[in-house]
Protein backbone atom coordinates (compact mmCIF):
# COMPACT_ATOMS: atom_id res chain seq x y z
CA UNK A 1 86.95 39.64 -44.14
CA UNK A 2 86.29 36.52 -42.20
CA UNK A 3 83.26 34.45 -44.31
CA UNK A 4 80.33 34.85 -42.30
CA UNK A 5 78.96 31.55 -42.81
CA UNK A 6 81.76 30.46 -40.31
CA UNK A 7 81.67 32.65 -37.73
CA UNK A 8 82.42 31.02 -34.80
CA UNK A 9 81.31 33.87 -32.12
CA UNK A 10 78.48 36.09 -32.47
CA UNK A 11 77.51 39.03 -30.13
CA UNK A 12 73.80 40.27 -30.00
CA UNK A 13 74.02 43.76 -28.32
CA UNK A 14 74.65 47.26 -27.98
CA UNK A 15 76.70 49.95 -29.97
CA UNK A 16 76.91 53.32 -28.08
CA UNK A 17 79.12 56.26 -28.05
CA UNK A 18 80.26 57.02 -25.25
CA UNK A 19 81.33 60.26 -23.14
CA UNK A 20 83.20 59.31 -19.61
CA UNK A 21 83.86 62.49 -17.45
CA UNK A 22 86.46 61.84 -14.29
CA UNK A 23 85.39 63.47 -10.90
CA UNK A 24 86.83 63.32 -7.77
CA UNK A 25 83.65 61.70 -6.31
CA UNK A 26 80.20 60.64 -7.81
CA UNK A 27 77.38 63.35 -7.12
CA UNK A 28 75.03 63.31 -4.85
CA UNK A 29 71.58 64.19 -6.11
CA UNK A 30 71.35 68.01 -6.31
CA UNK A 31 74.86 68.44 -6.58
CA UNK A 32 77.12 69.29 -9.49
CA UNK A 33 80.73 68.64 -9.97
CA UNK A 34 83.81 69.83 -11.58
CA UNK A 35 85.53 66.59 -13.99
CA UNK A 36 89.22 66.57 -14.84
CA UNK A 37 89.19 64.99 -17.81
CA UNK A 38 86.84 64.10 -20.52
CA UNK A 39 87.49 60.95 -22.67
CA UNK A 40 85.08 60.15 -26.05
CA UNK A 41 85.20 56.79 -27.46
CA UNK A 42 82.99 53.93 -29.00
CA UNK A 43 81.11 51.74 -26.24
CA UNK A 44 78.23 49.56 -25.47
CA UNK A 45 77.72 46.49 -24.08
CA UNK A 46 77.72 44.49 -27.18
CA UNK A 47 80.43 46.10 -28.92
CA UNK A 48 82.41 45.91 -25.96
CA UNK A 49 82.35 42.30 -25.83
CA UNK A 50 82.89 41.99 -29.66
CA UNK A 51 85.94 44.04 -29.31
CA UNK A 52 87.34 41.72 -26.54
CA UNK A 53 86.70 38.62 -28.24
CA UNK A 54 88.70 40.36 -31.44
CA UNK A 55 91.55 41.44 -29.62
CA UNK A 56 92.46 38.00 -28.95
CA UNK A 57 92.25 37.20 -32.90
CA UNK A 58 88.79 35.19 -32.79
CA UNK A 59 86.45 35.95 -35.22
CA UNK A 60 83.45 37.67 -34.28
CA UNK A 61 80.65 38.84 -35.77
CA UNK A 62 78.17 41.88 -34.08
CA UNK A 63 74.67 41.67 -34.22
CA UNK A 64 73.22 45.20 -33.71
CA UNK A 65 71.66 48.66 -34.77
CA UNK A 66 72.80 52.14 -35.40
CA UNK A 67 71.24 55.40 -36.21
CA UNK A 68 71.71 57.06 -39.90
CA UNK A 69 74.22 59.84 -38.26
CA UNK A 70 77.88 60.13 -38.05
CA UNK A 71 78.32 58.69 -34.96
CA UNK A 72 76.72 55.42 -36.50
CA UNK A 73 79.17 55.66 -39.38
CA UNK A 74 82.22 56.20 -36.72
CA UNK A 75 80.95 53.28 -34.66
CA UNK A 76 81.14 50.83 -37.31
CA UNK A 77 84.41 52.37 -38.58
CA UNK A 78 85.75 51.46 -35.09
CA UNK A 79 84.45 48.07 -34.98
CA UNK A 80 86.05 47.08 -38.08
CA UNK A 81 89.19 48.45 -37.61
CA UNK A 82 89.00 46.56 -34.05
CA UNK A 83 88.48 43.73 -36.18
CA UNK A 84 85.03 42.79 -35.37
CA UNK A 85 83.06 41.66 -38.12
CA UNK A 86 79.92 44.01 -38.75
CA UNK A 87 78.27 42.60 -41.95
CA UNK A 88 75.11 42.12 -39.66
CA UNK A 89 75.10 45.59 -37.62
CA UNK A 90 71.68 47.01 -39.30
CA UNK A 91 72.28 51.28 -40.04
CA UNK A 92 68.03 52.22 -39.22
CA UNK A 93 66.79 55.43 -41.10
CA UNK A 94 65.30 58.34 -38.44
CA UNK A 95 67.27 56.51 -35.69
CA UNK A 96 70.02 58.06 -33.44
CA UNK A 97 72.69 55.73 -32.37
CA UNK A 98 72.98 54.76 -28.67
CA UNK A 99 74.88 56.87 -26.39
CA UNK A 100 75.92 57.06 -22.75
CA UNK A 101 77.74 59.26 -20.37
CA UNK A 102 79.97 57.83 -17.96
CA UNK A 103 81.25 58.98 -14.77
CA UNK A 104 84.57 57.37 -12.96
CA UNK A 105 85.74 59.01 -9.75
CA UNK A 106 89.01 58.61 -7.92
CA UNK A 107 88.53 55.26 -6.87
CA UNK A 108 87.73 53.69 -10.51
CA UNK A 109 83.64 53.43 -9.16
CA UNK A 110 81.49 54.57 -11.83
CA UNK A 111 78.06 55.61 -12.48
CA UNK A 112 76.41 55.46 -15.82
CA UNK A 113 73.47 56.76 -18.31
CA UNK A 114 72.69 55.45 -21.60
CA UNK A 115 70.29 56.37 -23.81
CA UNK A 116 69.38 53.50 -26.24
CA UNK A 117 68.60 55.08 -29.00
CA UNK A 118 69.15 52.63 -32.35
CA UNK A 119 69.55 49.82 -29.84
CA UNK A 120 66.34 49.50 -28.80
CA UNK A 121 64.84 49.23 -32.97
CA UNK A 122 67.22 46.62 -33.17
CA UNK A 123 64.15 43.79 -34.02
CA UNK A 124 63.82 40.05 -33.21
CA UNK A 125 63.57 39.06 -36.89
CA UNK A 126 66.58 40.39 -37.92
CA UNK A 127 68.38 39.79 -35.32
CA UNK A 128 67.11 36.03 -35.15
CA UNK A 129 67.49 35.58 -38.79
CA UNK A 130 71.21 36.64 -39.01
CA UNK A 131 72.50 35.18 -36.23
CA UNK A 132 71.09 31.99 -38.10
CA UNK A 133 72.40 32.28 -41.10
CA UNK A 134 76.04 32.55 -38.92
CA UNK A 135 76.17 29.58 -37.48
CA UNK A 136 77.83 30.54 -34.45
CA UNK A 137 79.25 27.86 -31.84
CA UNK A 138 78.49 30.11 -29.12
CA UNK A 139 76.62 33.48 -29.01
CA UNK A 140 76.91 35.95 -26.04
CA UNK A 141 74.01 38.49 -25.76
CA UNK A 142 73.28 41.11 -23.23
CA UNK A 143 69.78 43.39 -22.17
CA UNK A 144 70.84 46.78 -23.87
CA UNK A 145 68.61 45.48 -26.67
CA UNK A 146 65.00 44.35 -26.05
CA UNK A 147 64.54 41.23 -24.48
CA UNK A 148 61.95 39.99 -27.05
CA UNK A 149 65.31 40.49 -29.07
CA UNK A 150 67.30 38.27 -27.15
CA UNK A 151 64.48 35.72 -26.85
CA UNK A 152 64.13 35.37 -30.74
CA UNK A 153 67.88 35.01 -31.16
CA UNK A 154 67.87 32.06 -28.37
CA UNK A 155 65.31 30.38 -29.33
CA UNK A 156 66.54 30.18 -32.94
CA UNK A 157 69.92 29.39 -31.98
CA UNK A 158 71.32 25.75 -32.05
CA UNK A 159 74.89 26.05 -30.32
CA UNK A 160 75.69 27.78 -26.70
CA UNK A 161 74.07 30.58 -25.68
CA UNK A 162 75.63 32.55 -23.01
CA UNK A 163 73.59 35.73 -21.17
CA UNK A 164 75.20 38.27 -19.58
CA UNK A 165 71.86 39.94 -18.46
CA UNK A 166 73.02 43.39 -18.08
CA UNK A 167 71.79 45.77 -17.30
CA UNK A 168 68.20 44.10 -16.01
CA UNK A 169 65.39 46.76 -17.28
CA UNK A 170 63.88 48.23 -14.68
CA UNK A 171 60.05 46.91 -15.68
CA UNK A 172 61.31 43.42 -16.66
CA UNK A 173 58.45 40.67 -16.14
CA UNK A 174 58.62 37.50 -14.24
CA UNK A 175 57.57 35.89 -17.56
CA UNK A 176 60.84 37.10 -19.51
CA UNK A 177 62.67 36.49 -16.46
CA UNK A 178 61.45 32.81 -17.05
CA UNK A 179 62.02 32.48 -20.68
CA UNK A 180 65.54 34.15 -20.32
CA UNK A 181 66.54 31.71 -17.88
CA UNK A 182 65.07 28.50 -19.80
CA UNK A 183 66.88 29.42 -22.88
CA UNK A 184 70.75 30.35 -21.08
CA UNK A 185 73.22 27.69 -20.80
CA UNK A 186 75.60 29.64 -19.29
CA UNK A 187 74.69 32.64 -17.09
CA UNK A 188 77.03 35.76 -15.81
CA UNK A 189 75.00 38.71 -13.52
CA UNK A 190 76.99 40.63 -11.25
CA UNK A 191 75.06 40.36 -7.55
CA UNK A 192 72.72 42.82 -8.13
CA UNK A 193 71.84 41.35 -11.38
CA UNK A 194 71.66 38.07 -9.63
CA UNK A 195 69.34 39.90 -7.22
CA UNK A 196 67.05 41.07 -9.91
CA UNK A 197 66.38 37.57 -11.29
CA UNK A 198 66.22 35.57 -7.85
CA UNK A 199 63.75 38.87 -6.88
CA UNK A 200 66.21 39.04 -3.28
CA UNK A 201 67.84 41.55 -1.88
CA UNK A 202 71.43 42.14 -3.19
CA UNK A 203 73.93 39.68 -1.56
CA UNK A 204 76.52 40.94 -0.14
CA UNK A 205 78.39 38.07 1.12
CA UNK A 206 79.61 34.87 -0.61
CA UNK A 207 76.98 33.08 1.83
CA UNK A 208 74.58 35.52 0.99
CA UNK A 209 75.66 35.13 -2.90
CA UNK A 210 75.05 31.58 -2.62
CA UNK A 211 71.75 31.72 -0.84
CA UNK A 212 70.37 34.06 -3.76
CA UNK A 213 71.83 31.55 -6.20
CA UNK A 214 69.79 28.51 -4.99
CA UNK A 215 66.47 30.97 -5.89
CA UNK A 216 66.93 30.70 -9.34
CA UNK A 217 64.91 28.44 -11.33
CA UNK A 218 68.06 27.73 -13.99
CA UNK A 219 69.12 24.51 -14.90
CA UNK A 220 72.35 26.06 -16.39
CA UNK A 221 76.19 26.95 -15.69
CA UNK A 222 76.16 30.15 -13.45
CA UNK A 223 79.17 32.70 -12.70
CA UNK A 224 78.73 35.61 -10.72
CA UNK A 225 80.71 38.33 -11.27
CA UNK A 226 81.67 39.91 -7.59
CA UNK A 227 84.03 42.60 -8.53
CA UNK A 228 87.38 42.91 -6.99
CA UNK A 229 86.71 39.78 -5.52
CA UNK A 230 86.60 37.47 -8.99
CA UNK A 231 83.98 35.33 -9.43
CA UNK A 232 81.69 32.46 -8.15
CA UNK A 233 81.59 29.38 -10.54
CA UNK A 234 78.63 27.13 -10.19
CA UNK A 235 79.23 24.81 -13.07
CA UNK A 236 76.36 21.78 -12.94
CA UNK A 237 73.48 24.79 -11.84
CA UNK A 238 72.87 26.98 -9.07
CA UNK A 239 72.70 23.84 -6.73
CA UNK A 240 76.28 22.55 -7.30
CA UNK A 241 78.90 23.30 -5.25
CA UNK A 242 80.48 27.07 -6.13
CA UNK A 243 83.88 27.22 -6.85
CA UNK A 244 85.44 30.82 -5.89
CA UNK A 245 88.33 31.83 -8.26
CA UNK A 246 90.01 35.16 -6.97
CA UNK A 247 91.13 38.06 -9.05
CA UNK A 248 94.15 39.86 -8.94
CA UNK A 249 94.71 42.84 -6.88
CA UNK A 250 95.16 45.70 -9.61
CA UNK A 251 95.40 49.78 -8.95
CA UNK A 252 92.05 50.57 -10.77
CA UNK A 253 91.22 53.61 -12.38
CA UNK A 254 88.40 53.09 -14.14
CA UNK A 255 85.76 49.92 -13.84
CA UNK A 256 83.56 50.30 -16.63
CA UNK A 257 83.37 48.07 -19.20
CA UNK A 258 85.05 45.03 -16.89
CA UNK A 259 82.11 43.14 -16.99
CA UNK A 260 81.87 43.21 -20.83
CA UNK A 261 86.01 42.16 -20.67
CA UNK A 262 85.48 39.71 -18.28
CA UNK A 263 82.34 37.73 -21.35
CA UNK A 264 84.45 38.75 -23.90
CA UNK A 265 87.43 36.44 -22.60
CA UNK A 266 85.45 33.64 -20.87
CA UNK A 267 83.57 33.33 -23.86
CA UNK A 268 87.16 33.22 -26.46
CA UNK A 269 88.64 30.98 -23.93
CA UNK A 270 86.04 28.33 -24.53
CA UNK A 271 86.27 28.31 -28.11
CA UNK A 272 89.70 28.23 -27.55
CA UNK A 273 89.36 24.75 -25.99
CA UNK A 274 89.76 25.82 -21.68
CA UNK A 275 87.79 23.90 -19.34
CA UNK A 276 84.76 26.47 -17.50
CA UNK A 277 87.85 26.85 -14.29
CA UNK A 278 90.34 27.97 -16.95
CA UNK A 279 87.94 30.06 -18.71
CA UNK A 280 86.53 31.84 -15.74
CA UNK A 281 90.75 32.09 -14.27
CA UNK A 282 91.23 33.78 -17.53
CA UNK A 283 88.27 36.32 -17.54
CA UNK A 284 88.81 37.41 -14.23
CA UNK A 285 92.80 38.16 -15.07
CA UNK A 286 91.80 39.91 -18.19
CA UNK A 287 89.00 41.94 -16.37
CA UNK A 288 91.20 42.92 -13.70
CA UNK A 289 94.01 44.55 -16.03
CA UNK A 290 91.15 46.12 -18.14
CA UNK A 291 90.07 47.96 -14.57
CA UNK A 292 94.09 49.75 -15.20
CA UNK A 293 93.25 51.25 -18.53
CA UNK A 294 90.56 54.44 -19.14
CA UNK A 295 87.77 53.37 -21.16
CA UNK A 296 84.80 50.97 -21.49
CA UNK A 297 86.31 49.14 -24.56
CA UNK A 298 89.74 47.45 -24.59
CA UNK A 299 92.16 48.71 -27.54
CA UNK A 300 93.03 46.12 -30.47
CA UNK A 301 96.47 46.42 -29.98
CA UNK A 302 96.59 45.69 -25.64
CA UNK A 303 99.51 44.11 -24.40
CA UNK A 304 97.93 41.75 -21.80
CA UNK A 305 99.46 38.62 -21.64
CA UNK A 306 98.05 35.84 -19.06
CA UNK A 307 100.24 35.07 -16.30
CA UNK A 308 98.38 32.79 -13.77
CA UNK A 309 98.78 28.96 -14.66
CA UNK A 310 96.08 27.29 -15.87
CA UNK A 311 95.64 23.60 -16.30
């Protein structure tokens, strides 16, 4: 096991198990239908990310919760044998591990539910005090914890830290809106997220995108995550010029857990020494592919292999 004074990545997040159903189309409220297939595997937003940043042979350590049950125990099994290191992932007595139930219809669209369970005990002290003790260059945290959560690890973190503030609770406060912002050097919401934090309307337009973007009060490196599309790169702050870097045109089957692909490799290609251009390039071809495979949470053993040039 990697020494975990040395870690050079640290994830502060979710670990759920997850149950995705495939339907033809997504229900309509009221209505019920018929899946074809039913896949179980380990998820959340956290572990996700952790998994991603493994699978490219970085060493990574997981800052989370699970419940005292067997799906807590499988969960961690998982993680390890994805090669994430869970040293720090805390097992809470009289807690059920997170879970979520995911539905992907023909298009690769999907629609999901979680229930935080564990995540949500997952304190600030802890959570603070060992991603301290890591010494991580970079940390990468997302909102399926509590926010006071995220804000402890932040504040007591000296290196990068990189929110992917997802997904945006629905009773979140202007004031952790503020403090969330002022402690991100690097930001990544999708547009509605982006809509959340600028309090807009969702953009639905690069203009529109960019509009929304100069609302922010962040002083940080933002990408925006626009699906399909790729991504918008405003690399001085939300006033700089955005630089739009495409993604490849994939047959996707299933879209959840791009996002969390698409940290996981930004995030391992800085450490790995690309500029923010080559780093975003990268995320988007990795997130793209990921769209190809069923599944939130990409397999240790993936074949991808970059093909765009980067400089």
């Amino acid at each position: 096991m990697t020494n975990p004074k040395h870690i050079p990545i640290v994830v502060v997040g979710s670990v759920n198990s997850d149950v995705t159903y495939h339907v033809t189309s997504l229900p309509l409220p009221g209505e019920t239908v018929l899946a074809s297939q039913r896949h179980d595997a380990p998820g959340g937003k956290g572990a996700n990310q952790g998994a991603a940043i493994a699978s490219f042979g970085i060493p990574v350590s997981l800052i989370a919760a699970v419940g005292s049950d067997e799906q807590g125990d499988h969960l961690i099994d998982s993680l390890n044998k994805k090669g994430v290191n869970t040293d720090q992932v805390e097992t809470l007595s009289g807690e059920r591990s997170g879970s979520a139930i995911i539905l992907v219809d023909d298009k690769g669209e999907n629609s999901i539910i979680v229930h935080a369970g564990s995540n949500s005990a997952l304190s600030p002290e802890s959570a603070a005090s060992n991603t301290k003790a890591l010494k991580p260059s970079y940390i990468l945290a997302q909102l399926e914890v509590s926010i006071d959560t995220v804000i402890a690890v932040a504040a007591a973190h000296d290196g990068t830290f990189i929110l992917n503030p997802a997904p945006i609770p629905s009773d979140i406060s202007p004031a952790h809106i503020r403090q969330l912002l002022s402690l991100a050097h690097i930001l990544i919401p999708n547009r509605s997220e982006l809509a959340r934090l600028a309090n807009m309307l969702e953009p639905t337009t690069t203009v529109s995108v960019i509009e929304c973007a100069r609302k922010l009060d962040f002083q940080g490196t933002l990408i925006v995550t626009i699906g399909s599309q790729g991504a918008l790169l405003f690399a001085d702050s939300p006033h700089s010029d955005p630089l739009h870097i495409s993604a490849p045109t994939v047959n996707a089957i299933d879209t959840s857990g791009a996002g969390d692909a698409f940290c996981g490799a930004f995030v391992s290609s800085l450490y790995l020494g690309y500029s923010l251009v080559d780093s975003v390039t990268r995320a988007c071809e990795f997130a793209a592919w990921t769209t190809t495979q069923i599944g939130a949470q990409v397999p240790s053993d993936h074949e991808f292999t970059f093909n765009r040039a980067v400089s």
